[in-house]
N, C-alpha and C. Protein backbone atom coordinates (compact mmCIF):
# COMPACT_ATOMS: atom_id res chain seq x y z
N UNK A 1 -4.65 -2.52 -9.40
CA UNK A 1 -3.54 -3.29 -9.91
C UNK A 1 -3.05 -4.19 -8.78
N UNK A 2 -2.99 -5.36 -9.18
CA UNK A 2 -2.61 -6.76 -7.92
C UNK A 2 -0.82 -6.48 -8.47
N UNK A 3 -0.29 -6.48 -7.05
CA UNK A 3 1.36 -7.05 -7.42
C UNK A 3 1.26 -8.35 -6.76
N UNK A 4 2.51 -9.01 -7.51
CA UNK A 4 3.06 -10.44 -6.31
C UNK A 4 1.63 -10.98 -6.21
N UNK A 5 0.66 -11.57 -6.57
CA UNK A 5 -0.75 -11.83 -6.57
C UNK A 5 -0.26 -13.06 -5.50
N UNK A 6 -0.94 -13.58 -4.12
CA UNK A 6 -0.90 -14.48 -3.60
C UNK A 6 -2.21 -14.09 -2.49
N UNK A 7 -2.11 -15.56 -1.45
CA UNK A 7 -3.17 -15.02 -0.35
C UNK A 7 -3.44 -14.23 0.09
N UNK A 8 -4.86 -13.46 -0.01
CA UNK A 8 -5.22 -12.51 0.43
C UNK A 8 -4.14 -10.77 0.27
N UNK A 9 -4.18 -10.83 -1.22
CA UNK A 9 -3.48 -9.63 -1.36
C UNK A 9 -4.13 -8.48 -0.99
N UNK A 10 -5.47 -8.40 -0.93
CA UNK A 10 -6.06 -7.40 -0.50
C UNK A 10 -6.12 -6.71 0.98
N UNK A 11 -5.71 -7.50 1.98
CA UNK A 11 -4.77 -6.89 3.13
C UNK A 11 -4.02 -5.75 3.45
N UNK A 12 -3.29 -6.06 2.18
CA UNK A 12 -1.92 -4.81 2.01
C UNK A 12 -2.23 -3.94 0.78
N UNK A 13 -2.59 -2.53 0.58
CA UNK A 13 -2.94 -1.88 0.15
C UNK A 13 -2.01 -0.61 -0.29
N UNK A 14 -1.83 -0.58 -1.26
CA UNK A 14 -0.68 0.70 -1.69
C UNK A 14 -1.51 1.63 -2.41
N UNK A 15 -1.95 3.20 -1.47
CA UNK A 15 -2.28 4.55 -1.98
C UNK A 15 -1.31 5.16 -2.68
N UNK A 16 -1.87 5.51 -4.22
CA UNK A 16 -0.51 6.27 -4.70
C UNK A 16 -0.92 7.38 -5.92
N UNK A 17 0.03 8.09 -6.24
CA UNK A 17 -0.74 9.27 -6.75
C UNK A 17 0.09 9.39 -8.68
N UNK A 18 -0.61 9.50 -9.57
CA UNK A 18 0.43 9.72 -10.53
C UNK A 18 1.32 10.67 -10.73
N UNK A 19 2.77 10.82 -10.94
CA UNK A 19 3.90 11.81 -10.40
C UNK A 19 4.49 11.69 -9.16
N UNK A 20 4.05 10.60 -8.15
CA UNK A 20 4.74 10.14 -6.36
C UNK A 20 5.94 9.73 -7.11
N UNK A 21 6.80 10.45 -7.01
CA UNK A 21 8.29 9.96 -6.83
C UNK A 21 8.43 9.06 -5.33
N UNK A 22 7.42 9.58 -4.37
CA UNK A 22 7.95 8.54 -3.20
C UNK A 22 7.13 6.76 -3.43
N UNK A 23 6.34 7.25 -4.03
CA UNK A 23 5.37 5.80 -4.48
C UNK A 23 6.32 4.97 -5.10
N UNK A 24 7.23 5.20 -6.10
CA UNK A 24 7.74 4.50 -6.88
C UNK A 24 9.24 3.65 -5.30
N UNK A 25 9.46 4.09 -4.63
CA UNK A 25 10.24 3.90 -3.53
C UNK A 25 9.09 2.93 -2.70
N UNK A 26 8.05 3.28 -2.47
CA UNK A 26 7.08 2.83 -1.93
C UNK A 26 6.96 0.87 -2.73
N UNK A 27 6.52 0.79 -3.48
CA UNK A 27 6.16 -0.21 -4.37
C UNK A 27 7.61 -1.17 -4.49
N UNK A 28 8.70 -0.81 -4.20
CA UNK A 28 9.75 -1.59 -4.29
C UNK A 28 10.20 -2.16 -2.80
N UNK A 29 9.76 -1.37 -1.18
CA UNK A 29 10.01 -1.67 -0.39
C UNK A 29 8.58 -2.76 -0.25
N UNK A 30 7.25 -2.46 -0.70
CA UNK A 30 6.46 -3.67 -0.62
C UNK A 30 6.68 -4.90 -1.82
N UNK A 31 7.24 -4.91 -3.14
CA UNK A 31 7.70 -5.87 -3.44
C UNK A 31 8.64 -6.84 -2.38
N UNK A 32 9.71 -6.26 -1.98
CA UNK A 32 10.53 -6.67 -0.97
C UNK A 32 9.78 -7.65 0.21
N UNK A 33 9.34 -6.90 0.65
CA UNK A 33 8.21 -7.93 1.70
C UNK A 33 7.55 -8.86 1.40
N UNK A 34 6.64 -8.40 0.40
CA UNK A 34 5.68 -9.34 0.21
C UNK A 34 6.41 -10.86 -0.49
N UNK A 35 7.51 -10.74 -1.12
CA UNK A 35 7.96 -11.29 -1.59
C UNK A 35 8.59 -12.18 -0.45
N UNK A 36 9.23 -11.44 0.70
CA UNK A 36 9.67 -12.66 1.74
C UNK A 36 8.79 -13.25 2.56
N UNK A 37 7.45 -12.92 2.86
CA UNK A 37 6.33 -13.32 3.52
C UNK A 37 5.41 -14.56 2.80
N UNK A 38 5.50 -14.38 1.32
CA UNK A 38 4.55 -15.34 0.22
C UNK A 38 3.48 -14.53 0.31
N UNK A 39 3.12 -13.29 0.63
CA UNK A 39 1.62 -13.07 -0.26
C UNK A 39 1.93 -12.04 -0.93
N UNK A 40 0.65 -10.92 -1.41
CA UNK A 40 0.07 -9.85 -2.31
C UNK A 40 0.17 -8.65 -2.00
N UNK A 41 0.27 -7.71 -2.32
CA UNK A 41 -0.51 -6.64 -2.60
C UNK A 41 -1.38 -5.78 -3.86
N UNK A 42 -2.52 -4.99 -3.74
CA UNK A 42 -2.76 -4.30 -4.41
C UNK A 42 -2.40 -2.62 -4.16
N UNK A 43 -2.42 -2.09 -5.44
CA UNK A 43 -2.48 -0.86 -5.61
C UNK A 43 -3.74 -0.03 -6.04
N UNK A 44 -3.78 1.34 -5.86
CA UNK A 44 -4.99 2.31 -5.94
C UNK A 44 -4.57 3.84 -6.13
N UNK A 45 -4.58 4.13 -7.20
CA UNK A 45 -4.30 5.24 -7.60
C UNK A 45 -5.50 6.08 -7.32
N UNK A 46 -5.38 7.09 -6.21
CA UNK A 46 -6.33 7.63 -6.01
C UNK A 46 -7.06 8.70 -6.87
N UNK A 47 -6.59 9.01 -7.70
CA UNK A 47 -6.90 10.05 -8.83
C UNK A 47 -7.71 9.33 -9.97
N UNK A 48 -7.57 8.25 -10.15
CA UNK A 48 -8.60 7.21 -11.50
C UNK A 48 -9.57 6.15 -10.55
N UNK A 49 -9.32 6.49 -9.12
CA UNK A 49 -10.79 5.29 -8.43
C UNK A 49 -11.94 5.99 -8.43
N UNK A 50 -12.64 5.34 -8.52
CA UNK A 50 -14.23 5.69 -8.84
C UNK A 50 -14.68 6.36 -7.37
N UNK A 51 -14.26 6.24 -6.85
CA UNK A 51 -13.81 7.06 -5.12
C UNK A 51 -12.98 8.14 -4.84
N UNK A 52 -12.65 8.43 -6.08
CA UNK A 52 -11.47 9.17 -6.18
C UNK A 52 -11.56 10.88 -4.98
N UNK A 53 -12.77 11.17 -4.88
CA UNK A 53 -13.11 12.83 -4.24
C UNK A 53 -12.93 11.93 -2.89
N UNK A 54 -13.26 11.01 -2.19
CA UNK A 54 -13.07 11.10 -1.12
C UNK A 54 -11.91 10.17 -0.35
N UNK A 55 -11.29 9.63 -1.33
CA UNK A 55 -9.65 9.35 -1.25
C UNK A 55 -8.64 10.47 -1.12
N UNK A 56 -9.41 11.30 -2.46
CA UNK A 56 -7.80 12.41 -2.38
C UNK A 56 -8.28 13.05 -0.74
N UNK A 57 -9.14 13.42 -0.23
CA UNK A 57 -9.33 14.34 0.89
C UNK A 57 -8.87 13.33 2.18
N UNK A 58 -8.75 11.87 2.05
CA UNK A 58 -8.23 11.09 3.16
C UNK A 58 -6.74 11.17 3.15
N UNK A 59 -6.54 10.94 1.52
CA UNK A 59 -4.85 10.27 1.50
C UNK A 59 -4.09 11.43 0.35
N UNK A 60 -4.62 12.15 0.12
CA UNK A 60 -4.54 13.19 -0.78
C UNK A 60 -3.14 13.56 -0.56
N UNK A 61 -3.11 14.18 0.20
CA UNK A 61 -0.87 15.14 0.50
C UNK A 61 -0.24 13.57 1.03
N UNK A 62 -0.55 13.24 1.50
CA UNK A 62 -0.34 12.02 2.71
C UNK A 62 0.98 11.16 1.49
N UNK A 63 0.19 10.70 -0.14
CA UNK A 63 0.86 9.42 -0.42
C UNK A 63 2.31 9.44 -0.97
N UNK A 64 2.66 8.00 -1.01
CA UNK A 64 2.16 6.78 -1.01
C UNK A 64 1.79 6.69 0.69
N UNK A 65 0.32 6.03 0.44
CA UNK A 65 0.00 5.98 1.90
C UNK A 65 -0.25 3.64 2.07
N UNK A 66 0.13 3.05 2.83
CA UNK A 66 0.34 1.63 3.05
C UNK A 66 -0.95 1.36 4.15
N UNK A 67 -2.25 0.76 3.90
CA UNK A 67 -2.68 -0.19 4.72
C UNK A 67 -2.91 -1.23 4.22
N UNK A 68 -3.02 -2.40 6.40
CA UNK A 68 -3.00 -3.39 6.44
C UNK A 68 -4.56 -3.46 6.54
N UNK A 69 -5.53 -4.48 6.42
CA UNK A 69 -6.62 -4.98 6.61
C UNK A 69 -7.35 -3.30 6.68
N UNK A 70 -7.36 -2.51 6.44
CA UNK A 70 -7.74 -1.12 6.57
C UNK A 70 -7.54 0.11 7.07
N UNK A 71 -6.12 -0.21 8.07
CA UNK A 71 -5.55 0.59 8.94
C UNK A 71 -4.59 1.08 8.45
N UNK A 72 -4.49 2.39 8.46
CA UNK A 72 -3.04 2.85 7.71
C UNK A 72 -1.58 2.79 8.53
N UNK A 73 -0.64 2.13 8.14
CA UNK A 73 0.50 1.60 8.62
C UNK A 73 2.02 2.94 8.52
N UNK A 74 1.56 3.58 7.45
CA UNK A 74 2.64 4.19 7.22
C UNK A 74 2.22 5.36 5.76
N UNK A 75 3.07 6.28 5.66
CA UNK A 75 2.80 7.19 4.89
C UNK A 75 4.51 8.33 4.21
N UNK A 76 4.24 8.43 3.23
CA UNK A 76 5.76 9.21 2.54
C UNK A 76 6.27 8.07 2.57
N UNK A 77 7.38 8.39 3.78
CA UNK A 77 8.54 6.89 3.48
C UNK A 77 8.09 5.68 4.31
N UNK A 78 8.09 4.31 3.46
CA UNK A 78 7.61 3.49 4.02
C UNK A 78 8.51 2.44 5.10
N UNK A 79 8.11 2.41 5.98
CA UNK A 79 8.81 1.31 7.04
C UNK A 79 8.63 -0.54 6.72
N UNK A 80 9.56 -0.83 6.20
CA UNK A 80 9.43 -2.53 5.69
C UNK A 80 8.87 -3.25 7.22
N UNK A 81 9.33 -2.76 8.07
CA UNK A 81 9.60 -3.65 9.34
C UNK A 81 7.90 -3.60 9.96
N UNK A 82 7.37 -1.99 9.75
CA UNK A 82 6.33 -2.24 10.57
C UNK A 82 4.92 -2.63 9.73
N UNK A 83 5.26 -2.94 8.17
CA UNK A 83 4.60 -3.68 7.88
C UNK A 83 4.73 -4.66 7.89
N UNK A 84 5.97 -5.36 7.88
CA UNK A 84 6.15 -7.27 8.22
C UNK A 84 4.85 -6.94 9.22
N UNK A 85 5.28 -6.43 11.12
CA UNK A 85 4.32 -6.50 12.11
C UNK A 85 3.27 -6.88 11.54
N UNK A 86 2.75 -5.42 11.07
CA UNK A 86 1.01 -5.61 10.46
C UNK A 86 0.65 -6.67 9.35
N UNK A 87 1.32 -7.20 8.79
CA UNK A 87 0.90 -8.82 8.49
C UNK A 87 0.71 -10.15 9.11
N UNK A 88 1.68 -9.60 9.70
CA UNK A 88 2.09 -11.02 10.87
C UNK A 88 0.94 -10.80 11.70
N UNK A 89 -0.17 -10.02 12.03
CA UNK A 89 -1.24 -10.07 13.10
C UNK A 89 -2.11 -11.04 12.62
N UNK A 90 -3.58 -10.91 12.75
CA UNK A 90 -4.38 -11.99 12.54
C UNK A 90 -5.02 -11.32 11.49
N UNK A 91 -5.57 -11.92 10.40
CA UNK A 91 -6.52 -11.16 8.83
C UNK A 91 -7.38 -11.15 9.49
């Protein structure tokens, strides 16, 4: 699922699980951003990706888990600020 669809939404990446009460907190602090920056994110419910066995064992207890270009930025509660950082680097 693409939110806010703009450049290179695939950068910013939202792990999330169905029933994350913190995901739903999660998805509103990256609306927030992405929205003051001008680009995207997508989402990935790790339980319906076709990857799903070796997601849950990466990000499994962990979500909502946030990476940038592939690096995970943050996890449970999300930090707005240190993902601005991790955008603001180079794609």
């Amino acid at each position: 699922m693409e939110r806010d669809a703009g450049v290179r939404a695939d950068r910013l990446v939202l792990y999330v699980r169905t029933g994350c009460h913190l995901c739903a907190e999660a998805r509103v602090v990256l609306a927030e951003v992405t929205a003051e920056l001008g680009t995207g994110w997508c989402e990935v419910d790790i339980d319906q990706h076709e990857d799903a066995e070796r997601l849950a064992e990466l990000y499994g207890e962990l979500v909502p888990v946030v990476t940038v270009d592939g690096v995970q930025q943050g996890y449970w509660r999300i930090d707005a600020a240190r993902v601005r950082r991790a955008l603001a680097g180079p794609a």
